[in-house]
N, C-alpha and C. Protein backbone atom coordinates (compact mmCIF):
# COMPACT_ATOMS: atom_id res chain seq x y z
N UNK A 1 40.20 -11.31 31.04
CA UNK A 1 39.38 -12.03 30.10
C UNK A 1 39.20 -11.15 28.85
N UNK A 2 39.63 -11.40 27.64
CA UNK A 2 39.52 -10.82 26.34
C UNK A 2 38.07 -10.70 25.74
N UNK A 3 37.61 -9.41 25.71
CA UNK A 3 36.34 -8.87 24.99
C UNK A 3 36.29 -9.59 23.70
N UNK A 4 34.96 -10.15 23.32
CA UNK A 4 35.03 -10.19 21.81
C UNK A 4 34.29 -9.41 21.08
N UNK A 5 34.67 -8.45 19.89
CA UNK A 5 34.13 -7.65 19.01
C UNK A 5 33.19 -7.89 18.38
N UNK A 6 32.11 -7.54 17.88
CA UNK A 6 31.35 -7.99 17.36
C UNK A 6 31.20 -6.46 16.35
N UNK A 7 31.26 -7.07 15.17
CA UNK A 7 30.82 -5.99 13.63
C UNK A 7 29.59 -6.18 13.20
N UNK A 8 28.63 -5.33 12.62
CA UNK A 8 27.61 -5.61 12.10
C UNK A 8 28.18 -5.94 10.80
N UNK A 9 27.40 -7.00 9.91
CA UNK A 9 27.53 -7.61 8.49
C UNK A 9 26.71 -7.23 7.83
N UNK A 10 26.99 -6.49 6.78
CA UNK A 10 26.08 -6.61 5.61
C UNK A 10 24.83 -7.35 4.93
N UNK A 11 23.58 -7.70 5.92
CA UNK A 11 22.81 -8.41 5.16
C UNK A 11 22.86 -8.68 3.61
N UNK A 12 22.24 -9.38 3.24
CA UNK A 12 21.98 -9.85 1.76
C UNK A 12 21.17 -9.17 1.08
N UNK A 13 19.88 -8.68 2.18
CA UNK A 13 18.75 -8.23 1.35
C UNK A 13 19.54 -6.73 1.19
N UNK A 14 20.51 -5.72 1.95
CA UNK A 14 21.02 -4.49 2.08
C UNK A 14 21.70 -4.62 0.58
N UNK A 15 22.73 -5.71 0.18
CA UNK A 15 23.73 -6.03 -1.23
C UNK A 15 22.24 -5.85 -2.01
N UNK A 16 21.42 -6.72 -2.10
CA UNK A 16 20.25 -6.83 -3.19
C UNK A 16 19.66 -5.25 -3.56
N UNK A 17 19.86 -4.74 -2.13
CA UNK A 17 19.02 -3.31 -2.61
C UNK A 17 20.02 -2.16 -3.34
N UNK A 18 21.27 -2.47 -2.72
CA UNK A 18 22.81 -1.46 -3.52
C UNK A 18 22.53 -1.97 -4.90
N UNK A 19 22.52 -3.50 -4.99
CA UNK A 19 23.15 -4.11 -6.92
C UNK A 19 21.94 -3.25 -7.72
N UNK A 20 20.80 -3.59 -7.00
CA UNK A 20 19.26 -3.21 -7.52
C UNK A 20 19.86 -1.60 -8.04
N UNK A 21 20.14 -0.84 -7.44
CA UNK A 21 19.51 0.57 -7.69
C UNK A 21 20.68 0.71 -8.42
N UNK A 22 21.62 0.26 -9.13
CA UNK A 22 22.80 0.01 -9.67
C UNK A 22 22.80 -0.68 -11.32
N UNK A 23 21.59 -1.66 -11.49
CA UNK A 23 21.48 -1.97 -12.37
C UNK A 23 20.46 -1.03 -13.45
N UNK A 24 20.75 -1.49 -15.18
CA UNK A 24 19.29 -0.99 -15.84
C UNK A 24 18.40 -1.69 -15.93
N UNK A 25 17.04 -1.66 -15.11
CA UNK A 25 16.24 -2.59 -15.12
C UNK A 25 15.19 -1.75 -14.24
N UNK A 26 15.18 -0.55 -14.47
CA UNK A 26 13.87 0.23 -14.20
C UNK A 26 12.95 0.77 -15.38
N UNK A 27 11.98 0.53 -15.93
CA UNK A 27 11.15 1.51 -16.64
C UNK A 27 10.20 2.51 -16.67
N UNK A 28 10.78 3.07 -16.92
CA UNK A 28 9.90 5.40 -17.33
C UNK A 28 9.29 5.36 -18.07
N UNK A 29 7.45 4.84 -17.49
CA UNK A 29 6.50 4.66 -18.18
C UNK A 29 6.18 6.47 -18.15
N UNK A 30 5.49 6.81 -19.73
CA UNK A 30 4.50 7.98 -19.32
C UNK A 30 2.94 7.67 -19.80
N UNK A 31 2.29 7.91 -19.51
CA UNK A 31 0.66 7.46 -19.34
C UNK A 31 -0.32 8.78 -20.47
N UNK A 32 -0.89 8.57 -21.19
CA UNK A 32 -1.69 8.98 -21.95
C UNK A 32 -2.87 10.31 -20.70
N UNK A 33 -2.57 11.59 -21.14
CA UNK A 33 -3.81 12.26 -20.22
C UNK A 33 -4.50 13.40 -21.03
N UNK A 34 -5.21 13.95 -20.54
CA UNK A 34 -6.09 14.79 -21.35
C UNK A 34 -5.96 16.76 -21.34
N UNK A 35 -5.00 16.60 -20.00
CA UNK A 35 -4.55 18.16 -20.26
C UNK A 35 -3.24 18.50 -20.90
N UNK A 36 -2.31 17.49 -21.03
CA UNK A 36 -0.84 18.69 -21.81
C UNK A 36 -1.01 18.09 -23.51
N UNK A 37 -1.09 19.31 -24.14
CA UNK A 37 -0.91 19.36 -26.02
C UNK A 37 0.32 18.70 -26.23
N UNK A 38 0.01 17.89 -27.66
CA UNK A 38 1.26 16.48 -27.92
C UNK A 38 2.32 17.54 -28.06
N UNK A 39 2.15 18.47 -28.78
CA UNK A 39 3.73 19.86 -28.97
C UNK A 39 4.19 19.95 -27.80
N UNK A 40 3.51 20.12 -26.80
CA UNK A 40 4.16 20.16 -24.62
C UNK A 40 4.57 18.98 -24.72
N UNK A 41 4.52 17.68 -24.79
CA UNK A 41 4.92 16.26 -24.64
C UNK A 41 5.90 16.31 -25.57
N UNK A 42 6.32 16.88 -26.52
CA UNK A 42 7.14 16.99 -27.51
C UNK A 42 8.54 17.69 -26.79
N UNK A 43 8.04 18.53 -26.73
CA UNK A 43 9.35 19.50 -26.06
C UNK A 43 9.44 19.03 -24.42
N UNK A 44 8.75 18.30 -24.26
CA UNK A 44 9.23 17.94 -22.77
C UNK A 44 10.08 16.97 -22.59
N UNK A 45 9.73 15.83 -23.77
CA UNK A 45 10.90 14.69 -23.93
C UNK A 45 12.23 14.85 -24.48
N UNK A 46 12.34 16.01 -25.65
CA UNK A 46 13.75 16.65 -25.76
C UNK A 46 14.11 16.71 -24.46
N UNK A 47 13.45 18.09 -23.84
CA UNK A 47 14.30 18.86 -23.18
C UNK A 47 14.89 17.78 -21.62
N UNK A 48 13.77 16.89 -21.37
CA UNK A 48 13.81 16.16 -20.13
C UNK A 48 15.06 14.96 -20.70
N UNK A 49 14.37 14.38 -21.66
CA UNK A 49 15.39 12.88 -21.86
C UNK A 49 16.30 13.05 -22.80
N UNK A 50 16.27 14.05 -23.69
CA UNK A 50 17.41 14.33 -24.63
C UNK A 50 16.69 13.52 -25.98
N UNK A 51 15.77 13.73 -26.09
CA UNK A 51 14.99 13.00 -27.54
C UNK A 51 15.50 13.85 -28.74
N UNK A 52 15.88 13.12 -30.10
CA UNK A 52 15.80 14.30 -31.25
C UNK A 52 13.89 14.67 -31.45
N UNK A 53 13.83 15.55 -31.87
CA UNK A 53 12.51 15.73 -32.26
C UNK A 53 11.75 14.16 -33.32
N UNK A 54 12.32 13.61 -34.05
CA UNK A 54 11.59 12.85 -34.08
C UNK A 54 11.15 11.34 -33.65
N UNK A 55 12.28 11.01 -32.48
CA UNK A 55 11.49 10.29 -31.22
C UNK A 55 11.73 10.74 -30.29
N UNK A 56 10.91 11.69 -30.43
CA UNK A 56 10.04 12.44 -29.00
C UNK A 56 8.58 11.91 -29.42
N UNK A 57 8.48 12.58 -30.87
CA UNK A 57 7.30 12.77 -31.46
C UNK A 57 6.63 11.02 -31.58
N UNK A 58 7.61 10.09 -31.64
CA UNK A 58 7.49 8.57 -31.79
C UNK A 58 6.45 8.44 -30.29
N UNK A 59 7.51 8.92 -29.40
CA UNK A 59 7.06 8.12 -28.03
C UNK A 59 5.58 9.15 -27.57
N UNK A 60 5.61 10.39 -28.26
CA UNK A 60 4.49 11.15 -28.04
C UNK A 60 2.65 10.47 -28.51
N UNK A 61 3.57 10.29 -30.06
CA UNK A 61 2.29 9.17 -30.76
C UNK A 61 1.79 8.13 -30.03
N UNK A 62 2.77 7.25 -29.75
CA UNK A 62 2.62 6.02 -28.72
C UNK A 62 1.67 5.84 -27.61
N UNK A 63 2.23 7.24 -26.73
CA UNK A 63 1.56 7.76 -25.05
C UNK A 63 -0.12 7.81 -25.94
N UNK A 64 0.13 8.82 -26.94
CA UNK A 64 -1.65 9.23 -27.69
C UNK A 64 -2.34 7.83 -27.84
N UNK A 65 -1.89 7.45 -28.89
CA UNK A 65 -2.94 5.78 -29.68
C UNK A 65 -2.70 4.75 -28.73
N UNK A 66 -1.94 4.79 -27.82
CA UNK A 66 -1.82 3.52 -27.27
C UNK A 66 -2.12 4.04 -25.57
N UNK A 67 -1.89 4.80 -24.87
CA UNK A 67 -1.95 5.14 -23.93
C UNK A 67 -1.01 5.36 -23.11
N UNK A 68 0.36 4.95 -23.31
CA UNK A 68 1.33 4.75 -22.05
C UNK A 68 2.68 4.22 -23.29
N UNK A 69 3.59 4.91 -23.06
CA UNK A 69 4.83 4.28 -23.75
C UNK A 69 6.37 4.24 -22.75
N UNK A 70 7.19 3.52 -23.06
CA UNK A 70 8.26 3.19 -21.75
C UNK A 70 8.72 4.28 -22.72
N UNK A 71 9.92 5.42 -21.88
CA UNK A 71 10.37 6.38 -22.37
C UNK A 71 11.73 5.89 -22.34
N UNK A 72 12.24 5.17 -21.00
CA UNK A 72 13.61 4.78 -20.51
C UNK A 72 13.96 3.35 -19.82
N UNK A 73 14.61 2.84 -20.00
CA UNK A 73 14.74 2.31 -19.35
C UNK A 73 16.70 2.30 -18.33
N UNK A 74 16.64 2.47 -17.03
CA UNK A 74 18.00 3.10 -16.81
C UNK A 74 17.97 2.01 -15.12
N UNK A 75 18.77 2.70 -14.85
CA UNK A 75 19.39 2.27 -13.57
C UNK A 75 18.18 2.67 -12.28
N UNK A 76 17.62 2.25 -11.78
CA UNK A 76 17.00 2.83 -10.42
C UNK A 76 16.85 4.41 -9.98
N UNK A 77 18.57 4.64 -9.81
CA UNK A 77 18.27 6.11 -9.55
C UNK A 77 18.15 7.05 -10.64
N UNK A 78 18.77 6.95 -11.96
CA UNK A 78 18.58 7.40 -12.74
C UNK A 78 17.22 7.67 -13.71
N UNK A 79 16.39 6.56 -13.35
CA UNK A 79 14.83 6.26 -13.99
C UNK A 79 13.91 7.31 -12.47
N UNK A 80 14.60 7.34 -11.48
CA UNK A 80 13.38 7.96 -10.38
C UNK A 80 13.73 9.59 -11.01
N UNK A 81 15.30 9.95 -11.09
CA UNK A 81 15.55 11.15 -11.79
C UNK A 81 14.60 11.54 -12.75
N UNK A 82 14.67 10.93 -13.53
CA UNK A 82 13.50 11.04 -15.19
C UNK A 82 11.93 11.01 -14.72
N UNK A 83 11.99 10.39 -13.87
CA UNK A 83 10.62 10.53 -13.44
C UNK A 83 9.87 11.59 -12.72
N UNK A 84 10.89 11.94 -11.73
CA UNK A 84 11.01 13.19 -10.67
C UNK A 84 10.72 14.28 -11.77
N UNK A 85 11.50 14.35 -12.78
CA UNK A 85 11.56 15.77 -13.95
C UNK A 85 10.51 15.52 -14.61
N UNK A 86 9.90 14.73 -15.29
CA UNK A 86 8.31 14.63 -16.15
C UNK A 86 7.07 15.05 -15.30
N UNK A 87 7.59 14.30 -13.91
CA UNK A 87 6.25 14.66 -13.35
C UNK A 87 6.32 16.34 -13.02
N UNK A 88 7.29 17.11 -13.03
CA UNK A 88 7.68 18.42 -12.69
C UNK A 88 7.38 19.04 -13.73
N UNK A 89 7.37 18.98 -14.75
CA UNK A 89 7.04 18.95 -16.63
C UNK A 89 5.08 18.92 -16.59
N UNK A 90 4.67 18.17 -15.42
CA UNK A 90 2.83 17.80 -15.32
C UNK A 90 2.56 16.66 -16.27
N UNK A 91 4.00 15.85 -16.70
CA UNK A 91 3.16 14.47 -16.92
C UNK A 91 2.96 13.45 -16.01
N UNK A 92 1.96 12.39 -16.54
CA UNK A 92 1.97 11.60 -15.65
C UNK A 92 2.80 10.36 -15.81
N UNK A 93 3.53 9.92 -14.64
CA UNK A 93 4.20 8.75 -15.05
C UNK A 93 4.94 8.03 -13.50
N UNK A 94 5.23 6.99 -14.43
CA UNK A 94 5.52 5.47 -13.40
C UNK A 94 6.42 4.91 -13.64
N UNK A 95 6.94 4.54 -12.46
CA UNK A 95 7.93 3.87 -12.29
C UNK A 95 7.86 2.27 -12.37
N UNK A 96 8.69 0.92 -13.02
CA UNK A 96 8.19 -0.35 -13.40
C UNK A 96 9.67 -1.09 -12.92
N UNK A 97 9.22 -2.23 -12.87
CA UNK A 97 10.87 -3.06 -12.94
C UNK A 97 10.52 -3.42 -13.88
N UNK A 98 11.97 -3.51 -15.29
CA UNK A 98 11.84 -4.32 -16.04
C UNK A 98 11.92 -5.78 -15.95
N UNK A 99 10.94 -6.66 -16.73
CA UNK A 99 10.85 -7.58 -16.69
C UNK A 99 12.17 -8.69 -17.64
């Protein structure tokens, strides 16, 4: 009597979570706080995201008067990267799906 094989299949929700972390549609919020000087937020967005100095200084203003500015918006793993390094930097920040 012939065995039949059985393969596990690829759920849908497993594809949804590969395409997901694959696409750009994450945003690298940073949040307005009261201990790092806008010059530290300055040189942190060069050195972290590759900003010229004067949008660093854009998205620095932003985080100040407004509270929170999207820094990036990238692929899943690439936005947790950016995030992983700011918060290592002592800013604060979040991770978003773009809408």
């Amino acid at each position: 009597m012939p065995t039949e094989i059985v393969t596990p299949g690829i759920t849908i929700q497993e594809e949804t979570g590969i395409r997901e972390a694959f696409e750009k549609g994450w945003n690298v919020i940073v949040w307005n706080d009261h201990v790092n000087l806008m010059s530290y937020v300055v040189f942190v967005f060069q050195r972290v995201l590759g900003f010229d100095q004067a949008r660093a200084r854009r998205h620095m203003l932003q985080v100040h008067h407004q509270g929170k500015s999207c820094v990036a918006t990238e692929t899943r793993e690439k936005a947790e990267f950016y995030w992983q390094r700011l918060q290592q930097f002592g800013l604060r920040t979040s991770l978003e799906k773009a809408a």
